[in-house]
Protein backbone atom coordinates (compact mmCIF):
# COMPACT_ATOMS: atom_id res chain seq x y z
CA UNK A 1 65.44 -25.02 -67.87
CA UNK A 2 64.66 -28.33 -69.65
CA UNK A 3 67.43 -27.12 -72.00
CA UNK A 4 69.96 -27.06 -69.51
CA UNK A 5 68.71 -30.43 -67.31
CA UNK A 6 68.99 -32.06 -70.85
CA UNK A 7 72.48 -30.82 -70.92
CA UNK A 8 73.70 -31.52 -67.94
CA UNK A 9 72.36 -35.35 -68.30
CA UNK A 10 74.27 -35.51 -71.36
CA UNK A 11 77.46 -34.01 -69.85
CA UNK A 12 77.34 -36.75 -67.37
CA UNK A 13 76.36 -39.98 -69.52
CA UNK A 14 79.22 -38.44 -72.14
CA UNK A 15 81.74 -38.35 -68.89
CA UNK A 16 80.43 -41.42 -67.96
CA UNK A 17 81.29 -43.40 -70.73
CA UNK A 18 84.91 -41.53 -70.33
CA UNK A 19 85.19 -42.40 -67.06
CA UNK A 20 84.58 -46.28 -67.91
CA UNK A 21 86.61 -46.02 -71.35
CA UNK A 22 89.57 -44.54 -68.99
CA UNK A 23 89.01 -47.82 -66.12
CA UNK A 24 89.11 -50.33 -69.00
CA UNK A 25 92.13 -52.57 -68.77
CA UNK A 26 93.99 -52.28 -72.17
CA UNK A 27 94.96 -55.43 -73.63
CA UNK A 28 97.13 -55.32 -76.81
CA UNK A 29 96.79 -59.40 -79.17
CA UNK A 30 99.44 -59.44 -81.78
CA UNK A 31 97.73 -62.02 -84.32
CA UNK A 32 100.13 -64.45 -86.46
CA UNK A 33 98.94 -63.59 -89.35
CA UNK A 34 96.58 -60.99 -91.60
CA UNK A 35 92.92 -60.07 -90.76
CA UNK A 36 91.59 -63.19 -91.59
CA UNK A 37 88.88 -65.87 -90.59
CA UNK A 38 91.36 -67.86 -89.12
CA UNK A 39 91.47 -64.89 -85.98
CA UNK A 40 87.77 -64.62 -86.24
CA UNK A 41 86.80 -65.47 -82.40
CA UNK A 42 88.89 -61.99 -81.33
CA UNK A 43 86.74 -59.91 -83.78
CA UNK A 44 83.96 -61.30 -83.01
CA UNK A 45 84.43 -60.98 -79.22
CA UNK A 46 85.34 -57.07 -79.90
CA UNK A 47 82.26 -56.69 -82.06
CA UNK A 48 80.15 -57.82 -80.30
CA UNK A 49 81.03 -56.49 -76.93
CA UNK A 50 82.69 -59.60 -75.10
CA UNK A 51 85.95 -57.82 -74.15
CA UNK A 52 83.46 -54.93 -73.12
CA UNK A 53 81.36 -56.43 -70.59
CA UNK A 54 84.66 -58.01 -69.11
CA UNK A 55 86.25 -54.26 -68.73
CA UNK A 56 89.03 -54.87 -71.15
CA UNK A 57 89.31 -52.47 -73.81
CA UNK A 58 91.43 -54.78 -76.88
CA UNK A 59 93.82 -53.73 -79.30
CA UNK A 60 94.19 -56.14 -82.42
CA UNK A 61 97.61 -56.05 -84.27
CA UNK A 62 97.05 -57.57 -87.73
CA UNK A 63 100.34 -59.62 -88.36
CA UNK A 64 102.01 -60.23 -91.50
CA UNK A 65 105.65 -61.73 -93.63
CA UNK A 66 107.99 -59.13 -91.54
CA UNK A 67 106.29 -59.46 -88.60
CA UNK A 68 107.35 -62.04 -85.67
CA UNK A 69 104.73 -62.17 -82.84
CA UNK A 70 107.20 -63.53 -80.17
CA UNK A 71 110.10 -60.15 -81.04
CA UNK A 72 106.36 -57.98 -81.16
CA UNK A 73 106.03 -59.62 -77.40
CA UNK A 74 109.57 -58.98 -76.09
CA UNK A 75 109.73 -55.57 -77.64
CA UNK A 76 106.70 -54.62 -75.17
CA UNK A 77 104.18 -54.16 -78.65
CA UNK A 78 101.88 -56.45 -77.09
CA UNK A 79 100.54 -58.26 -74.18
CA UNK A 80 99.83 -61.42 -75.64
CA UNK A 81 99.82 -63.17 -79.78
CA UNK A 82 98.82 -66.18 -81.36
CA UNK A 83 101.47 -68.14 -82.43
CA UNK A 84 102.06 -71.87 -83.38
CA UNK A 85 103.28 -74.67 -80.96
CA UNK A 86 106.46 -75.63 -82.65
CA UNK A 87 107.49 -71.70 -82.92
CA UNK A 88 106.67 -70.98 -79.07
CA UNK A 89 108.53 -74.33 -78.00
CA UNK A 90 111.55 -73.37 -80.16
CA UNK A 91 111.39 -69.46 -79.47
CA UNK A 92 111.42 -71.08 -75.77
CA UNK A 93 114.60 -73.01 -76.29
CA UNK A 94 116.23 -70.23 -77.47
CA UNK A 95 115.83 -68.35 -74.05
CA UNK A 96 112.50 -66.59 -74.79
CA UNK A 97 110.13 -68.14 -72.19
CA UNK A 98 106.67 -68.24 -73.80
CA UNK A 99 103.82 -69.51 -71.87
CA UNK A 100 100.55 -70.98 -73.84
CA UNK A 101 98.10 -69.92 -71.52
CA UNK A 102 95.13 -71.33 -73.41
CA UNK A 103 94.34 -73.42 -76.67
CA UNK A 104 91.63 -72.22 -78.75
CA UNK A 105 92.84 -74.57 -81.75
CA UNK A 106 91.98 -78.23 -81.42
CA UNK A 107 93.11 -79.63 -84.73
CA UNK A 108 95.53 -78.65 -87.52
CA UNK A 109 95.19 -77.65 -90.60
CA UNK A 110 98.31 -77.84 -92.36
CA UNK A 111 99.03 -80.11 -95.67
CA UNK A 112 100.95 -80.77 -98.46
CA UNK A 113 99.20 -80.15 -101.32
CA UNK A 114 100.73 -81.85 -104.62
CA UNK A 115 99.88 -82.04 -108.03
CA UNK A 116 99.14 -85.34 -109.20
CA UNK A 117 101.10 -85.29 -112.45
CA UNK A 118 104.47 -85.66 -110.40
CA UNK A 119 103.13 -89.18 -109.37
CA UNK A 120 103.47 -88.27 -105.98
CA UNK A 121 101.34 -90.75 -104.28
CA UNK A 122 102.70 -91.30 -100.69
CA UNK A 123 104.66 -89.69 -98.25
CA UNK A 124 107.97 -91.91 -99.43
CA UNK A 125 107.51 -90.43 -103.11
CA UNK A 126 108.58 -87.19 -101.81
CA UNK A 127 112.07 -88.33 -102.33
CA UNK A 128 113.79 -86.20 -105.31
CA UNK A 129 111.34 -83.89 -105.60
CA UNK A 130 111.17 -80.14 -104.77
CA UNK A 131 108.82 -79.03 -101.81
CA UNK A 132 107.93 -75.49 -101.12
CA UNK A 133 108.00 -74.58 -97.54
CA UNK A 134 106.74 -72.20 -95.30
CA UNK A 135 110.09 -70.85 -92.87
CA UNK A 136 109.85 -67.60 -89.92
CA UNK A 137 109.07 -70.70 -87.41
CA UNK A 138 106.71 -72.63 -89.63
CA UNK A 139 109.23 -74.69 -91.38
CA UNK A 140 109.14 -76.78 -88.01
CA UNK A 141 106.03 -79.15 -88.39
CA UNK A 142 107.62 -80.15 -91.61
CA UNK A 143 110.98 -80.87 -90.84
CA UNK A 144 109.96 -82.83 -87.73
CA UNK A 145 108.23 -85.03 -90.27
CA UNK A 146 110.95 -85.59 -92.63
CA UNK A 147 112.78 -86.34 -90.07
CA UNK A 148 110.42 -89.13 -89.20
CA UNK A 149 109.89 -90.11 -92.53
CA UNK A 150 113.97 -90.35 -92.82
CA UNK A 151 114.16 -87.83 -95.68
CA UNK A 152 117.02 -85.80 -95.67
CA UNK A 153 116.22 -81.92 -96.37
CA UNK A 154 119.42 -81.49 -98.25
CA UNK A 155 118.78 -81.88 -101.98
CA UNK A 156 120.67 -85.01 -102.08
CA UNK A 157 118.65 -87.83 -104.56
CA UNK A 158 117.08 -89.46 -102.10
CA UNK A 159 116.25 -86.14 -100.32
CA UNK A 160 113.93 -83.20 -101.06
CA UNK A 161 114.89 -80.10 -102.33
CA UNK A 162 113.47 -77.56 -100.02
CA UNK A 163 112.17 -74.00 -101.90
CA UNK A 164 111.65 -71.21 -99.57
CA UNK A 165 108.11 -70.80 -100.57
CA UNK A 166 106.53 -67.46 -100.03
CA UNK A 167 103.44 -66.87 -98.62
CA UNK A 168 101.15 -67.81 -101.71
CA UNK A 169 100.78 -70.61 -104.13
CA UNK A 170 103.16 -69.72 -107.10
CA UNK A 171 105.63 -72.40 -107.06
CA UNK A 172 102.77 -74.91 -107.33
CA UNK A 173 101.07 -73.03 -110.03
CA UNK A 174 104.30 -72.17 -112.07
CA UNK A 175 105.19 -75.66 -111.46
CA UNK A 176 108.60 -75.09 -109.65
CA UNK A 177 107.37 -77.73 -106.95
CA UNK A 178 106.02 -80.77 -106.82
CA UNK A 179 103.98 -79.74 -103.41
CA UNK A 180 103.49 -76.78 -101.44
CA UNK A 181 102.68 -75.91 -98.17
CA UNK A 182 98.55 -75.36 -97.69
CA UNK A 183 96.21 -74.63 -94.88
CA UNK A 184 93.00 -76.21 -95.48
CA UNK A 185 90.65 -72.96 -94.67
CA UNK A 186 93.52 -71.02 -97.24
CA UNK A 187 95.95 -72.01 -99.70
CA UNK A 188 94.21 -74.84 -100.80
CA UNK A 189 91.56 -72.97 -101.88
CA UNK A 190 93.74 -70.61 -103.49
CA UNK A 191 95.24 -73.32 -105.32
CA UNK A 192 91.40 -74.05 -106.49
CA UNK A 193 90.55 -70.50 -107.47
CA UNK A 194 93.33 -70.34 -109.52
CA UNK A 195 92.01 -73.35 -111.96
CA UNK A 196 93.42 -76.87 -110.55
CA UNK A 197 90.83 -79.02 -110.03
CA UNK A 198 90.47 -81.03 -106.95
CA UNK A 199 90.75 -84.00 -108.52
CA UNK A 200 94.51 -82.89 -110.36
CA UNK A 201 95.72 -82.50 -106.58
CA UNK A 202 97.06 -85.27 -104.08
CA UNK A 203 97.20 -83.40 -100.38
CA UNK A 204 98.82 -85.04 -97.03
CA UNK A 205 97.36 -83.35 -94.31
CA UNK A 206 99.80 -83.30 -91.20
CA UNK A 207 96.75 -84.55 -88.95
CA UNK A 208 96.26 -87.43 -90.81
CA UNK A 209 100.16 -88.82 -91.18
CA UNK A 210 100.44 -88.03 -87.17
CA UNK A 211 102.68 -85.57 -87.13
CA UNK A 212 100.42 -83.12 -86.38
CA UNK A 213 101.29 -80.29 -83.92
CA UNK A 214 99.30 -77.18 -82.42
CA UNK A 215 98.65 -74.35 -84.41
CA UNK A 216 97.35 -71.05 -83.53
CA UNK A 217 97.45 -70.84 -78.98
CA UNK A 218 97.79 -67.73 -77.05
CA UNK A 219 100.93 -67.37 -75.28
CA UNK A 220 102.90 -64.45 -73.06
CA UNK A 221 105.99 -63.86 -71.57
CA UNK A 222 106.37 -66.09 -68.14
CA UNK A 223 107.79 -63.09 -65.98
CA UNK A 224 104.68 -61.11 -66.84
CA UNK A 225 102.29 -64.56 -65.32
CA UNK A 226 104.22 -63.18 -61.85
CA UNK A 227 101.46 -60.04 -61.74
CA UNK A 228 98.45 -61.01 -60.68
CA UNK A 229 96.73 -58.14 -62.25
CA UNK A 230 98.29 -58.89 -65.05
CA UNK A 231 96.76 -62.90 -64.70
CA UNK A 232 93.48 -61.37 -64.38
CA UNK A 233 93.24 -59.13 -67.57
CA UNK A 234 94.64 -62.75 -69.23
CA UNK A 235 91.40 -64.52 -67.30
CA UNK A 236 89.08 -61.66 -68.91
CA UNK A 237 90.50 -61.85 -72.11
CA UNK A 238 90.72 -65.89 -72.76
CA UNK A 239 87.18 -65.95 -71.05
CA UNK A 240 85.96 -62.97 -73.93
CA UNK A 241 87.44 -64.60 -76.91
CA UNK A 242 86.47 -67.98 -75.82
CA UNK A 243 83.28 -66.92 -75.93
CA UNK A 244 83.66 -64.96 -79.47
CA UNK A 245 85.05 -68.29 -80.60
CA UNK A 246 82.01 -70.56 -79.74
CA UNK A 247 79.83 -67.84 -81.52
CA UNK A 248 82.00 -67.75 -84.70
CA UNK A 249 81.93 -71.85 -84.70
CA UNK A 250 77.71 -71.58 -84.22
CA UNK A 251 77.70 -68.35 -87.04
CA UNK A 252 80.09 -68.63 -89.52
CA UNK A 253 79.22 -66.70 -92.24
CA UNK A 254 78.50 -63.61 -89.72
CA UNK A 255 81.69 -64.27 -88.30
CA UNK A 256 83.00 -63.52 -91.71
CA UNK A 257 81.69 -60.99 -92.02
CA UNK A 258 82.64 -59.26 -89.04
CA UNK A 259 85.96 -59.98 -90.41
CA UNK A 260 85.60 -58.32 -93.53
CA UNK A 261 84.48 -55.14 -91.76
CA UNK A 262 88.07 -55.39 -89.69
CA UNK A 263 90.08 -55.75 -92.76
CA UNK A 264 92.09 -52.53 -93.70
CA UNK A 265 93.64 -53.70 -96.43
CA UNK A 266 90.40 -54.63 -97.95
CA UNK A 267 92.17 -57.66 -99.86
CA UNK A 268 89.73 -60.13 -98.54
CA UNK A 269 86.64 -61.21 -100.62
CA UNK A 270 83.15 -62.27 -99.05
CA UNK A 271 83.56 -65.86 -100.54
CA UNK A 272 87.41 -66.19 -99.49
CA UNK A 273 86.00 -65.80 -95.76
CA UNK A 274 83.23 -67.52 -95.36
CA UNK A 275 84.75 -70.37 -96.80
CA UNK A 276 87.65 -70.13 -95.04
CA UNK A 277 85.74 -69.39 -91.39
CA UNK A 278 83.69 -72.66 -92.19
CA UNK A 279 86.95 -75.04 -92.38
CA UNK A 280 88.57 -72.67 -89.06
CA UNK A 281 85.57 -74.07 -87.40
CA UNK A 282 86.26 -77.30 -87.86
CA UNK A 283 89.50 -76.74 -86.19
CA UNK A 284 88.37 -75.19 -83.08
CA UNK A 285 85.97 -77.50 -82.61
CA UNK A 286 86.11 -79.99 -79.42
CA UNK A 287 88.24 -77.01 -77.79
CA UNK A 288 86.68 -75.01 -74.55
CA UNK A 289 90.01 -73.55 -75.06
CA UNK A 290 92.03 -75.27 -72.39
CA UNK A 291 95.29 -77.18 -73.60
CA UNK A 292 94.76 -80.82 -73.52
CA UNK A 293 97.76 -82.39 -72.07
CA UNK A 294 97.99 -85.35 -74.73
CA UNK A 295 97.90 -82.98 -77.70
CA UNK A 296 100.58 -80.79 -76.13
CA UNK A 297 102.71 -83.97 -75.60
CA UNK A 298 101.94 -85.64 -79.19
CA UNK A 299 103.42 -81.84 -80.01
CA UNK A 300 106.54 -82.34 -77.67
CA UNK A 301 107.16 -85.89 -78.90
CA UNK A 302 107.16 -84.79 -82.84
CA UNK A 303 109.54 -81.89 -82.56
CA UNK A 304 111.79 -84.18 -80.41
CA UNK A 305 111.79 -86.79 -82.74
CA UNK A 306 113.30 -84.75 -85.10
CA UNK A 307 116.68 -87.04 -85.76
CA UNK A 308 120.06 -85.16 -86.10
CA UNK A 309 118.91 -81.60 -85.64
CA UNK A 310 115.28 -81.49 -83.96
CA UNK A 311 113.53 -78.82 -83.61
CA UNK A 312 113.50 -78.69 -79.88
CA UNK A 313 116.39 -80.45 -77.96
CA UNK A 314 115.02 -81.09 -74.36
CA UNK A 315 111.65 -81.65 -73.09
CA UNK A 316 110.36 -77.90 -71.87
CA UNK A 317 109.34 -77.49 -68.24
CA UNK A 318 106.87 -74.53 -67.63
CA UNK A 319 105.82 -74.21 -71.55
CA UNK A 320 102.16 -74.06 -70.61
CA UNK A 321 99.82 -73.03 -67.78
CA UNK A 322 96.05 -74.01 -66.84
CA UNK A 323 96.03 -71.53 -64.33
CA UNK A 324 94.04 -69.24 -66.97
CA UNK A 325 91.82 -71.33 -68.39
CA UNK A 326 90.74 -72.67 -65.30
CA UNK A 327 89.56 -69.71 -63.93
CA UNK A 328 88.07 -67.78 -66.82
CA UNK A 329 86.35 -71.43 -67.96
CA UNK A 330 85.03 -72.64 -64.87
């Protein structure tokens, strides 16, 4: 008889557990890039049961070279990605209405990184030289400052040459340009691993020349901000991975590792990570995850000011929403 009560109990906890599985709202993030520290806030909040307790069960799509999170979006493969400012804006432009409904990223952490032997010292002794670039949407943040540095892109002499750079540090290393594109929680320290020495490098990090525009926000598709069930699964989820962010920022090296136990590919190293999720940190820091109006116009006014052919060619109306954050933050 005990058998059978024992049974029965776990037939009902096991259906249970269905039941709520089956009731949890399924949310699908296409990520920007690879399993990497620099999405650790959604594997943490997945780990360690934020998403859960807000009855969202959440799919995350590693991205990757062929893979365009805005198409991913329109082609129904997700609900919401992370994706760059100057990308969504442009992407927007173009008749795809992306909405950032909340900014995890505060700061940015793109550069030039140089080696010093070209006597590259200053932004204005970029002129004649060749500079590997970053394109599928990330070529804008550069060319907006170009264009406000008054450098022509075109290879002429008092241009830059512009290499298609791929998504590692080759051309540095092989020498075929004088800079290359660099995060500071990636390729940077890929350019270090490989044997340059800090002190054989010259970086110019967008931030710092005031170009700087937003990096890694969560957008969707406007229409879908129409639903309201569809607002309230966004609520849940910002609310989750704010919360996984904050713990990442306060636990780095076990946010790293959390991220190591996501990666597939297993092409990630231990030391790779936790460096990596200790300069993310910095970047996230000072954001609740709300946009802040002034950094979304310093964004606006950067991609406008791009001279002849800017990246965006109007100021956008409806590009963002607080509506999100300031429900699932309040």
């Amino acid at each position: 008889m005990k058998t059978k009560i024992a049974s029965l109990l776990l037939a009902g906890a096991v259906s249970l557990m269905a039941m709520q599985a089956a009731a949890a709202d399924k949310v699908t993030l296409q990520l920007k890039w690879v399993t990497q520290a620099q999405f650790a806030g959604y594997y943490v909040a997945k780990d360690k049961g934020f998403y859960e307790e807000e009855g969202l069960d959440v799919e995350i799509k590693p991205g990757g070279p062929d893979i365009a999170p805005p198409q991913v979006l329109v082609g129904g493969g997700a609900d919401v990605i992370v994706d760059w400012m100057p990308s969504a804006l442009a992407t927007r432009e173009k008749g795809v209405a992306l909405v950032n409904i909340a900014q995890p990223f505060k700061s940015s952490g793109m550069m030039l990184t140089c080696l010093k032997e070209t006597g590259i010292t200053k932004p204005e002794d970029f002129k004649g030289k060749t500079l590997g670039v970053w394109f599928f949407g990330n070529e804008y943040p550069f060319l907006s400052w170009m264009a406000h540095l008054g450098i022509k892109t075109d290879g002429s002499p008092d241009g830059v040459t512009v290499l298609k750079q791929g998504f590692n540090v080759d051309p540095l290393l092989q020498k075929q340009a004088a800079c290359i594109s660099t995060m500071t929680y990636n390729e940077y320290w890929q350019v270090i691993d490989a044997g340059i020495k800090a002190e054989d490098l010259v970086t110019f990090k967008y931030e710092d020349e005031g170009v700087a525009t937003l990096e890694d926000g969560l957008y969707v598709l406007e229409d879908k901000l129409k639903d309201p069930a569809f607002k309230e699964k966004m609520v849940k989820f910002v609310r989750a991975s704010m919360k996984g962010w904050k713990w990442a920022e306060e636990n780095p090296d076990d946010a790293a590792g959390i991220v190591l136990d996501n990666d597939a590919s297993g092409a990630q190293t231990e030391k790779h990570q936790k460096r990596m999720m200790g300069e993310v940190a910095k970047l996230t820091a000072g954001s609740a995850g709300a946009l802040d109006e002034a950094d979304y116009k310093r964004t606006v006014a950067t991609l406008l000011g791009g001279g002849s052919d800017p990246v965006i060619t109007k100021e956008p109306e409806g590009a963002f929403t607080h509506e999100i954050t300031d429900a699932a933050l309040k």
